[in-house]
C-alpha atoms as a PDB file:
ATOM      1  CA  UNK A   1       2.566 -17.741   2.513  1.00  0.00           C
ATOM      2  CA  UNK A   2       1.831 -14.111   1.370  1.00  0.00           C
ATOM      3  CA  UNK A   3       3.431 -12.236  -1.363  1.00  0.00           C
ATOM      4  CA  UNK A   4       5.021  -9.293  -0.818  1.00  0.00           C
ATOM      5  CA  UNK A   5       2.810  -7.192  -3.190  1.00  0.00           C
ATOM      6  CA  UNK A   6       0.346  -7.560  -0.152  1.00  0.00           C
ATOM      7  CA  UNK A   7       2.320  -6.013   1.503  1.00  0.00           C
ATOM      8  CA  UNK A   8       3.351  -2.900  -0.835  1.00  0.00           C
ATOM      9  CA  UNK A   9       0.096  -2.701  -2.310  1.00  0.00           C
ATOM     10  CA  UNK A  10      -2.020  -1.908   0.957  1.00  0.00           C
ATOM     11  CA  UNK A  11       0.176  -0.752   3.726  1.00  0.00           C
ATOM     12  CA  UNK A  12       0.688   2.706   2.854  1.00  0.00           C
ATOM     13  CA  UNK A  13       4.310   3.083   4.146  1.00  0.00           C
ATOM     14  CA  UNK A  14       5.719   0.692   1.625  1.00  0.00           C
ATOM     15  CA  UNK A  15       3.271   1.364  -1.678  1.00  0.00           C
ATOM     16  CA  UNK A  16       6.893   3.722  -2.679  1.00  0.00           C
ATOM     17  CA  UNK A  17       8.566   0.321  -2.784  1.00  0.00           C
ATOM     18  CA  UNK A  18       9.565  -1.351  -6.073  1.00  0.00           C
ATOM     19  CA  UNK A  19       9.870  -5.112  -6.073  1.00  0.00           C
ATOM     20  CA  UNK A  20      13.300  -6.422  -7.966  1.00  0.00           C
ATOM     21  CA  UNK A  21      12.852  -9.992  -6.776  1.00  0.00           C
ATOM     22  CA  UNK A  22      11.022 -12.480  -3.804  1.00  0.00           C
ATOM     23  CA  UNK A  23      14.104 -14.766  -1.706  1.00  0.00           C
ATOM     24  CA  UNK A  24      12.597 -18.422  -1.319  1.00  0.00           C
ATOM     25  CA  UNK A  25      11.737 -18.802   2.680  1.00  0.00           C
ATOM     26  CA  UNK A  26      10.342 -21.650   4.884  1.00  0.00           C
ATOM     27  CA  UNK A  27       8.489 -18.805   6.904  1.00  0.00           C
ATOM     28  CA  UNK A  28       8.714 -15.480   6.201  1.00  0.00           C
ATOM     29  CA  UNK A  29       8.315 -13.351   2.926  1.00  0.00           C
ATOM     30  CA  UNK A  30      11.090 -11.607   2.308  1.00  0.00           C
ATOM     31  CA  UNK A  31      11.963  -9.745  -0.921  1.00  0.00           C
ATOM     32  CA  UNK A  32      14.545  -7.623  -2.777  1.00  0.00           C
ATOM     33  CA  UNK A  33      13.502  -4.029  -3.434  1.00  0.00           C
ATOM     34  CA  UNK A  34      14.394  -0.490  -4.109  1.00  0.00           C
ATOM     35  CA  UNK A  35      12.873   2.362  -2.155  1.00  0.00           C
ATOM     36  CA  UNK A  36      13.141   6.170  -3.381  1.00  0.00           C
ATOM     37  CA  UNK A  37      16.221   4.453  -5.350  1.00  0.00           C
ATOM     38  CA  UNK A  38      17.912   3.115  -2.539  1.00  0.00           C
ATOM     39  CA  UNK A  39      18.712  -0.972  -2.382  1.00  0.00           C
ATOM     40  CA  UNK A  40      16.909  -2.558   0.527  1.00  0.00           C
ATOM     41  CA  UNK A  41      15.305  -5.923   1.825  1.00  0.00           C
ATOM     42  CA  UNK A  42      11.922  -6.348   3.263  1.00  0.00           C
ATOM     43  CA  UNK A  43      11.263  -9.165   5.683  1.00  0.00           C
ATOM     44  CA  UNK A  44       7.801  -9.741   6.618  1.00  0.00           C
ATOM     45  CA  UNK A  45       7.303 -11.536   9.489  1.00  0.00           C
ATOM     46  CA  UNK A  46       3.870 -13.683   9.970  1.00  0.00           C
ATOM     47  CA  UNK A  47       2.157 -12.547  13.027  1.00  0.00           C
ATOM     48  CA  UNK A  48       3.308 -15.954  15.134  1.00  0.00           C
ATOM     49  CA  UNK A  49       6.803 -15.095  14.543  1.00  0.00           C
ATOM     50  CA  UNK A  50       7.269 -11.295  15.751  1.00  0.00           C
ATOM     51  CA  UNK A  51       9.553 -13.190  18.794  1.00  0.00           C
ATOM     52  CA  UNK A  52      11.708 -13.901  15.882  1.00  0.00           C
ATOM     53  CA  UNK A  53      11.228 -10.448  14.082  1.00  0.00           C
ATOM     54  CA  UNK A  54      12.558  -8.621  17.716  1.00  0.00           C
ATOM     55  CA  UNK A  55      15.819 -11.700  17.548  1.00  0.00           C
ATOM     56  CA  UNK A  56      16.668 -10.708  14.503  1.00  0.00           C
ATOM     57  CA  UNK A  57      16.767  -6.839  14.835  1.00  0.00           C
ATOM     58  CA  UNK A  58      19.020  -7.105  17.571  1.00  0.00           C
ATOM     59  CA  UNK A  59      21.214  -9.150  15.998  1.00  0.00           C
ATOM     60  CA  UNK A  60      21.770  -7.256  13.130  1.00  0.00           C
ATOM     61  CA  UNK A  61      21.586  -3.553  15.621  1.00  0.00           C
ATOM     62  CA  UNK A  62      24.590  -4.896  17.678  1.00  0.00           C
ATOM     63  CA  UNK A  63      26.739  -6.475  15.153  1.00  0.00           C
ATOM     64  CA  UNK A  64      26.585  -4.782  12.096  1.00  0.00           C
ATOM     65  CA  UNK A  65      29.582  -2.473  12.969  1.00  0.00           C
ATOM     66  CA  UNK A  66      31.489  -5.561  13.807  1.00  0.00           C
ATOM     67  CA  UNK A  67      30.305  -8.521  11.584  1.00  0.00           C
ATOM     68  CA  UNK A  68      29.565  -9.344   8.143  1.00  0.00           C
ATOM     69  CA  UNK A  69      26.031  -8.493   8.532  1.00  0.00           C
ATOM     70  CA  UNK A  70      22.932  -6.784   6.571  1.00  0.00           C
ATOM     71  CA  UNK A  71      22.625  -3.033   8.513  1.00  0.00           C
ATOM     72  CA  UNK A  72      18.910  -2.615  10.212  1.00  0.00           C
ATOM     73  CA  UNK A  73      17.346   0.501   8.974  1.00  0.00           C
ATOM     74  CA  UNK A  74      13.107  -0.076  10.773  1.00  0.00           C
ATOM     75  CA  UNK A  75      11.983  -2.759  12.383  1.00  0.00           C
ATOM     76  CA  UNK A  76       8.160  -1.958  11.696  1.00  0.00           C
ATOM     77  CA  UNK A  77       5.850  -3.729  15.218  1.00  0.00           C
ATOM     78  CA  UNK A  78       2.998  -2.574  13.735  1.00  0.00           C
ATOM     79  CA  UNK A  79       3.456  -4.231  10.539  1.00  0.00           C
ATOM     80  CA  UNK A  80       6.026  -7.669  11.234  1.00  0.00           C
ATOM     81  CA  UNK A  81       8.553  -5.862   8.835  1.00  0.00           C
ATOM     82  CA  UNK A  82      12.282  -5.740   9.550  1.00  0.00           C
ATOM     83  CA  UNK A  83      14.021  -3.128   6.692  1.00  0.00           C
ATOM     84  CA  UNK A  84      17.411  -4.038   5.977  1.00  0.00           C
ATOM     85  CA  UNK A  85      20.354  -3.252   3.533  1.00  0.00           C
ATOM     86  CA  UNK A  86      20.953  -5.758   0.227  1.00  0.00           C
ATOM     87  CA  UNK A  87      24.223  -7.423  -0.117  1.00  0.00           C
ATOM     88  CA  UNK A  88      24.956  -7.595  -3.550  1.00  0.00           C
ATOM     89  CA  UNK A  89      26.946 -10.595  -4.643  1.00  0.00           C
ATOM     90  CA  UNK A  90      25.900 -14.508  -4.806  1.00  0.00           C
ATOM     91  CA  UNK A  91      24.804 -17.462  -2.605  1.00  0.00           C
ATOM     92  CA  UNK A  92      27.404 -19.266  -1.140  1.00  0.00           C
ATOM     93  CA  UNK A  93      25.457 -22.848  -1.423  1.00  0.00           C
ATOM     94  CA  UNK A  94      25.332 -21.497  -5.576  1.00  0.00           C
ATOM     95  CA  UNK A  95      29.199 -21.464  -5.505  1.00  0.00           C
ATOM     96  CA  UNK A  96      30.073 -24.270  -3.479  1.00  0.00           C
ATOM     97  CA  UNK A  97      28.173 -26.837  -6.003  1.00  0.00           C
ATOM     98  CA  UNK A  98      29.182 -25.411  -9.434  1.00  0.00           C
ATOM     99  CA  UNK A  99      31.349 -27.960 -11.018  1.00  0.00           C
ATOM    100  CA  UNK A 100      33.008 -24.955 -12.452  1.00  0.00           C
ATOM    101  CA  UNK A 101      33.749 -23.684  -8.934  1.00  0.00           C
ATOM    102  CA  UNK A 102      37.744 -25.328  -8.609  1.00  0.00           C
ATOM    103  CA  UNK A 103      38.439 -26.948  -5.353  1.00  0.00           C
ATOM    104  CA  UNK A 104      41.244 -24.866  -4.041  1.00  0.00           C
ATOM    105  CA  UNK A 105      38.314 -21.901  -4.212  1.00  0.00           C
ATOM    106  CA  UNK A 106      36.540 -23.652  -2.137  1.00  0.00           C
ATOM    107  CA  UNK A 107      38.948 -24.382  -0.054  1.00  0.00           C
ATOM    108  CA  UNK A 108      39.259 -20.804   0.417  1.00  0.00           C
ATOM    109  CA  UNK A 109      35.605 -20.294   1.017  1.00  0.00           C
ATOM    110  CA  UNK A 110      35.645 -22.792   3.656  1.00  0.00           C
ATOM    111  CA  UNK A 111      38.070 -20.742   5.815  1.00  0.00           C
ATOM    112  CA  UNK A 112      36.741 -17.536   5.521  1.00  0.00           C
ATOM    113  CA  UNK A 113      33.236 -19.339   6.485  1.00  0.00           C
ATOM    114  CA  UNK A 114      35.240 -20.412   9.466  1.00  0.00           C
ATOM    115  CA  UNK A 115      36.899 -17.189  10.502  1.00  0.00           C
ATOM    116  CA  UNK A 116      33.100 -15.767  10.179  1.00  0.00           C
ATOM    117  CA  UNK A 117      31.483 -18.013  12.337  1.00  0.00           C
ATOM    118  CA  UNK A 118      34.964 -17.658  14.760  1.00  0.00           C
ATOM    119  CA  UNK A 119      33.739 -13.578  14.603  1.00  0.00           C
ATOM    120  CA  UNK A 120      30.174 -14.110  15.382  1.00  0.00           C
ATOM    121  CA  UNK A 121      30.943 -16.891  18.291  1.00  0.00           C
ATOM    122  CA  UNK A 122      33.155 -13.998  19.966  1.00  0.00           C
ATOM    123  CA  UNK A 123      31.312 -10.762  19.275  1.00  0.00           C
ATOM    124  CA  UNK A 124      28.248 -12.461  20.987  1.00  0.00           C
ATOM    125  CA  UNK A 125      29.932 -13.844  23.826  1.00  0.00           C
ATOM    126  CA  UNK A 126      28.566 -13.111  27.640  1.00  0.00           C
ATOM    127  CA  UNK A 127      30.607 -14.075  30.143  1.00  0.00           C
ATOM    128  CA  UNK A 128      30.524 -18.093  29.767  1.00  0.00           C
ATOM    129  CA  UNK A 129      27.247 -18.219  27.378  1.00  0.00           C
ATOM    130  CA  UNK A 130      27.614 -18.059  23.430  1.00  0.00           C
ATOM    131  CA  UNK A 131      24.827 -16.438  21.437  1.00  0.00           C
ATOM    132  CA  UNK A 132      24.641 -19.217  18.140  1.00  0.00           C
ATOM    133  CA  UNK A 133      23.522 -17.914  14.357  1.00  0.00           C
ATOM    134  CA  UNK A 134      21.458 -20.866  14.033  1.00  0.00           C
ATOM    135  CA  UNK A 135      19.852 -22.170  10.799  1.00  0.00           C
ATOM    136  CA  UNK A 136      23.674 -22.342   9.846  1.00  0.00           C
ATOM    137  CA  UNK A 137      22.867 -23.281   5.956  1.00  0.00           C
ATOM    138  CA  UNK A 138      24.949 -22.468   2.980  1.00  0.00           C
ATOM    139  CA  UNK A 139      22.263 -20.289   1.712  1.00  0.00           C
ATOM    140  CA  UNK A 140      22.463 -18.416   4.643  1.00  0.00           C
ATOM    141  CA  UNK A 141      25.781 -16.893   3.128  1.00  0.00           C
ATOM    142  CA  UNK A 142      26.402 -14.554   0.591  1.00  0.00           C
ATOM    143  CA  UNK A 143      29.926 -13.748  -1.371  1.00  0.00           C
ATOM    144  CA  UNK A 144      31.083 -10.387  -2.510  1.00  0.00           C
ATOM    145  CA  UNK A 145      34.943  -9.530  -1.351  1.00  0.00           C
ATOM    146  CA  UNK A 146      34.229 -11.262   1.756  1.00  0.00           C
ATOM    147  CA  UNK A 147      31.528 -13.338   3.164  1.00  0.00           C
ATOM    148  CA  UNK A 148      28.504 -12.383   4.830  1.00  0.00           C
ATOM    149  CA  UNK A 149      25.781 -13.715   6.628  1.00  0.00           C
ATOM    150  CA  UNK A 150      22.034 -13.131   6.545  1.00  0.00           C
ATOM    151  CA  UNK A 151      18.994 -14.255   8.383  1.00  0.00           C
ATOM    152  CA  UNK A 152      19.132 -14.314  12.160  1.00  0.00           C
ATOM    153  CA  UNK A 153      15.545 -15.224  12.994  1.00  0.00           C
ATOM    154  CA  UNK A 154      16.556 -18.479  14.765  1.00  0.00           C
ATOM    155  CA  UNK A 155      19.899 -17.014  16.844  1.00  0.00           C
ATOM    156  CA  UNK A 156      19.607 -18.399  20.379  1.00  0.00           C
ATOM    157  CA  UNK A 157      21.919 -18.816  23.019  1.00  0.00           C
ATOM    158  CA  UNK A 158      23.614 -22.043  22.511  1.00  0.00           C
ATOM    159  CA  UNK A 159      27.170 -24.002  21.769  1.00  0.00           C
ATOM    160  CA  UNK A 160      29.198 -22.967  18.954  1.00  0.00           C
ATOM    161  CA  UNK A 161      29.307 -26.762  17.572  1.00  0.00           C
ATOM    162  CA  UNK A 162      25.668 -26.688  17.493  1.00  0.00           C
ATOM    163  CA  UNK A 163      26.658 -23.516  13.994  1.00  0.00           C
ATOM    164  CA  UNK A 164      29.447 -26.013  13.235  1.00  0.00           C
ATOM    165  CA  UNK A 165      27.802 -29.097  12.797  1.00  0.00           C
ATOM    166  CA  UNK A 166      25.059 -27.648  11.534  1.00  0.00           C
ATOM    167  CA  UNK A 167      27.294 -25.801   8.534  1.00  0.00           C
ATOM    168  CA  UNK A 168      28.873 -28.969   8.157  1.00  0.00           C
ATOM    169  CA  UNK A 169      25.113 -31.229   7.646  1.00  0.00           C
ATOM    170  CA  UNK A 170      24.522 -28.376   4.894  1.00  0.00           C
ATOM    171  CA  UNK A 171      27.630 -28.720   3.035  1.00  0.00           C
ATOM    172  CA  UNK A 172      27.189 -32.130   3.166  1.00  0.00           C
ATOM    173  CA  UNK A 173      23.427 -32.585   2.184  1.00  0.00           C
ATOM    174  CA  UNK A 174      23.302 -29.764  -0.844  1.00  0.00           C
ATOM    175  CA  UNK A 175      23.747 -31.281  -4.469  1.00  0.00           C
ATOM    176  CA  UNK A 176      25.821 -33.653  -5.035  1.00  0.00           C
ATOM    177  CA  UNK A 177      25.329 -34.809  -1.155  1.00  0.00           C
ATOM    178  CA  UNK A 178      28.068 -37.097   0.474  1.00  0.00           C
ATOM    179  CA  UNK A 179      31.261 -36.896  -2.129  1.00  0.00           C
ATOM    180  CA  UNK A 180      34.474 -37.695  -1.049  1.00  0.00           C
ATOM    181  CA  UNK A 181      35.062 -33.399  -1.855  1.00  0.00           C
ATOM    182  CA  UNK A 182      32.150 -32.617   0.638  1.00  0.00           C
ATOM    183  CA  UNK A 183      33.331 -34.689   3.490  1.00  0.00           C
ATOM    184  CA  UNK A 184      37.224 -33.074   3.239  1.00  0.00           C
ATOM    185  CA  UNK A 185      35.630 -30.089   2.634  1.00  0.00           C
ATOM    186  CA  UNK A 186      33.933 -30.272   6.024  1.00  0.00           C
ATOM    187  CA  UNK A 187      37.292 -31.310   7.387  1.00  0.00           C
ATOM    188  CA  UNK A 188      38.551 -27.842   6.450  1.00  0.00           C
ATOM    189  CA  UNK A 189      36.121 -25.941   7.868  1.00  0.00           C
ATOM    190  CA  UNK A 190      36.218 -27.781  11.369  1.00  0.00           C
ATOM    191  CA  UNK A 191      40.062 -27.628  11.431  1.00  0.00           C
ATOM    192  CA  UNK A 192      40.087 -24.062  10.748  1.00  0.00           C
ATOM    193  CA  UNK A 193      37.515 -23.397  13.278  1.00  0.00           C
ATOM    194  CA  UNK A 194      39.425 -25.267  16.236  1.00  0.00           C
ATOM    195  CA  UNK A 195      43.018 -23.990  15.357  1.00  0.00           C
ATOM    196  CA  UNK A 196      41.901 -20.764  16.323  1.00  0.00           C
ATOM    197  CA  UNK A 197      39.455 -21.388  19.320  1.00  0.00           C
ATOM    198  CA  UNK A 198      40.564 -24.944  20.840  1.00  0.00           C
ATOM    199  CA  UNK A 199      38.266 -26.570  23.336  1.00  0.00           C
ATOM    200  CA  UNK A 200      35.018 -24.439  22.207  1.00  0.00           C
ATOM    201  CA  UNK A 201      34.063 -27.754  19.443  1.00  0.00           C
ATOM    202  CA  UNK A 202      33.279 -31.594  21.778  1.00  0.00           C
ATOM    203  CA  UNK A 203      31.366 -34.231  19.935  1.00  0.00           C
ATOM    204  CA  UNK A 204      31.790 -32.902  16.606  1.00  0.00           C
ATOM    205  CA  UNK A 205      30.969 -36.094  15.157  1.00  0.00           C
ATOM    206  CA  UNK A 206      27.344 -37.135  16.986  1.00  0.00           C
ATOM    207  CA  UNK A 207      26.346 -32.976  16.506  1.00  0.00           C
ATOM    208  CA  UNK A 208      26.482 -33.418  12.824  1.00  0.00           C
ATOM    209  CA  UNK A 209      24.381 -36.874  12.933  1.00  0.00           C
ATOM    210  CA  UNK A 210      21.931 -35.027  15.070  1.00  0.00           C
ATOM    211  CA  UNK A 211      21.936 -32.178  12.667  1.00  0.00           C
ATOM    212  CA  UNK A 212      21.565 -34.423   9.947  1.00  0.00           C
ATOM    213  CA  UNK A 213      18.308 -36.178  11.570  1.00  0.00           C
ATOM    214  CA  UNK A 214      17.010 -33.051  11.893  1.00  0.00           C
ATOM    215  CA  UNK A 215      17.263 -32.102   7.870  1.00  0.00           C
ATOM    216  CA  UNK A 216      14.178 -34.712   7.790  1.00  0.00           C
ATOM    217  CA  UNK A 217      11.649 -32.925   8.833  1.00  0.00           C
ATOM    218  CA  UNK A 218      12.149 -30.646   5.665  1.00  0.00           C
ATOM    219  CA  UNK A 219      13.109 -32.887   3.366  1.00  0.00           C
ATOM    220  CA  UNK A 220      11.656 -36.529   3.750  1.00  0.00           C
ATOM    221  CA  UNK A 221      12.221 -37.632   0.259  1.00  0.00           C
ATOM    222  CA  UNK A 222      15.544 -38.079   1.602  1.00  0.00           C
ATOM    223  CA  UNK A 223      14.893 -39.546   4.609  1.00  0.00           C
ATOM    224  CA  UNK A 224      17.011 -42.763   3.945  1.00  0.00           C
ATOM    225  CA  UNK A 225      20.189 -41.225   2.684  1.00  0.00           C
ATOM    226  CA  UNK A 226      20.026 -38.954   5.657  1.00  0.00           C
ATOM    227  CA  UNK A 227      19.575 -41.760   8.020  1.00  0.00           C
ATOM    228  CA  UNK A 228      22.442 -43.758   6.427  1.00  0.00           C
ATOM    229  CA  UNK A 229      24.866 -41.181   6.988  1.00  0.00           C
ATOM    230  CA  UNK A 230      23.671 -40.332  10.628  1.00  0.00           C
ATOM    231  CA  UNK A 231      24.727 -43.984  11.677  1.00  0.00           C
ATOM    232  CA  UNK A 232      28.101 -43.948   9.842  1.00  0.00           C
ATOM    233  CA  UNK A 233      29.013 -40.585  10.992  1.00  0.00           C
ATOM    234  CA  UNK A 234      28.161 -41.513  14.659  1.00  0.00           C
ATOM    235  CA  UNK A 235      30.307 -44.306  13.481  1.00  0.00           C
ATOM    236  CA  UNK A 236      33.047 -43.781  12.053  1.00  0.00           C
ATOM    237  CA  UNK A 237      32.839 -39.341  11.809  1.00  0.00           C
ATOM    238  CA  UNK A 238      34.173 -37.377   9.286  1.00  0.00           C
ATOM    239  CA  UNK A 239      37.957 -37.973   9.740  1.00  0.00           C
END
């Protein structure tokens, strides 16, 4: 993967930009930076992924006024950039996990998580179609006031419990994976979600095994814990 200094250092448009930090990405670079002063992120998209680049953009251009979302400032064809504002505050996966973090907090975090993804679900709603976030992953979240969420690349049309279940397999599988606190906290989420839009979330149970198979592919070294939960999810479920 390149480095954003490629970037900055030989496209001329961006040589003004000053690097404050690189994000960790499967795919993309993308990197904090400040340009004539101003707070901003740059997303560089590889060349195979411009598809993605043009999801994203429109995402962020139609629900930024509505939505927790990074504004759009450019999206750059020429170039595979997307220029977008920084939200200052921390990763959500970051809070979550800290033993220091107490429970009724997260508690709280779990049901504005669920009122955001309730937002998103409705704002992108076409007649009987949903529009998904996908890659629904803690550290896909950010906490100021209020949550927000970042990185649209992978938003397709889809079914809401596909963002549910998939939340739920990342709560689940960041450090420490499968407590007794991650399973209720899961509970939380879910309940909020359907109290508030009952009948959009069917098979709750199997969606998070599936998503949960499909963490392997990233992480094999935990293949068998993964597997082990898949079949007594599918099993028994979360509640």
């Amino acid at each position: 993967m390149k480095k954003i200094n490629e970037l900055t250092d030989n496209i001329k448009k961006y040589k003004n930009a000053i690097i404050q930090h690189n994000f960790e990405s499967k795919k993309n670079t993308v990197a904090y930076v400040t340009i004539e002063g101003k707070p901003r992120v740059l997303k560089w998209f590889v060349p195979g992924l411009k598809r993605q680049m043009k999801i994203e953009y429109n995402i962020l251009k139609k629900g930024s006024s509505k939505i927790n979302i990074p504004s759009v400032y450019e999206m750059d064809e020429q170039n595979n950039v997307l220029i977008t504002s920084y939200i200052i505050g921390e990763n959500l996966c970051d809070i979550i996990n800290n033993e220091k973090t107490t429970i009724e907090e997260k508690k709280r975090l779990m049901i504005l998580l669920a009122d955001w993804f309730l937002q998103f679900h409705s704002h992108f709603k076409t007649n009987d179609e949903f529009y998904i976030r996908g890659d629904s992953t803690l550290r896909n979240f950010i906490l100021t006031d209020r949550i927000w969420g970042v990185d649209f690349e992978e938003s397709r049309i889809g079914k809401p419990v596909e963002d549910i279940a998939g939340m739920c397999a990342s709560i689940l599988t960041t450090n420490p994976m499968f407590t007794n606190e991650k399973f209720h906290l899961c509970r939380i989420f879910i309940d909020t979600y359907v109290k508030q839009a009952p009948g959009r979330i069917i098979n709750i149970n199997d969606e998070i095994a599936y998503s949960l198979l499909e963490k392997i592919q990233w992480r094999p070294e935990d293949e068998e814990i993964l597997r082990k939960y898949n079949e007594k999810i599918k099993k028994d479920g979360l509640f």
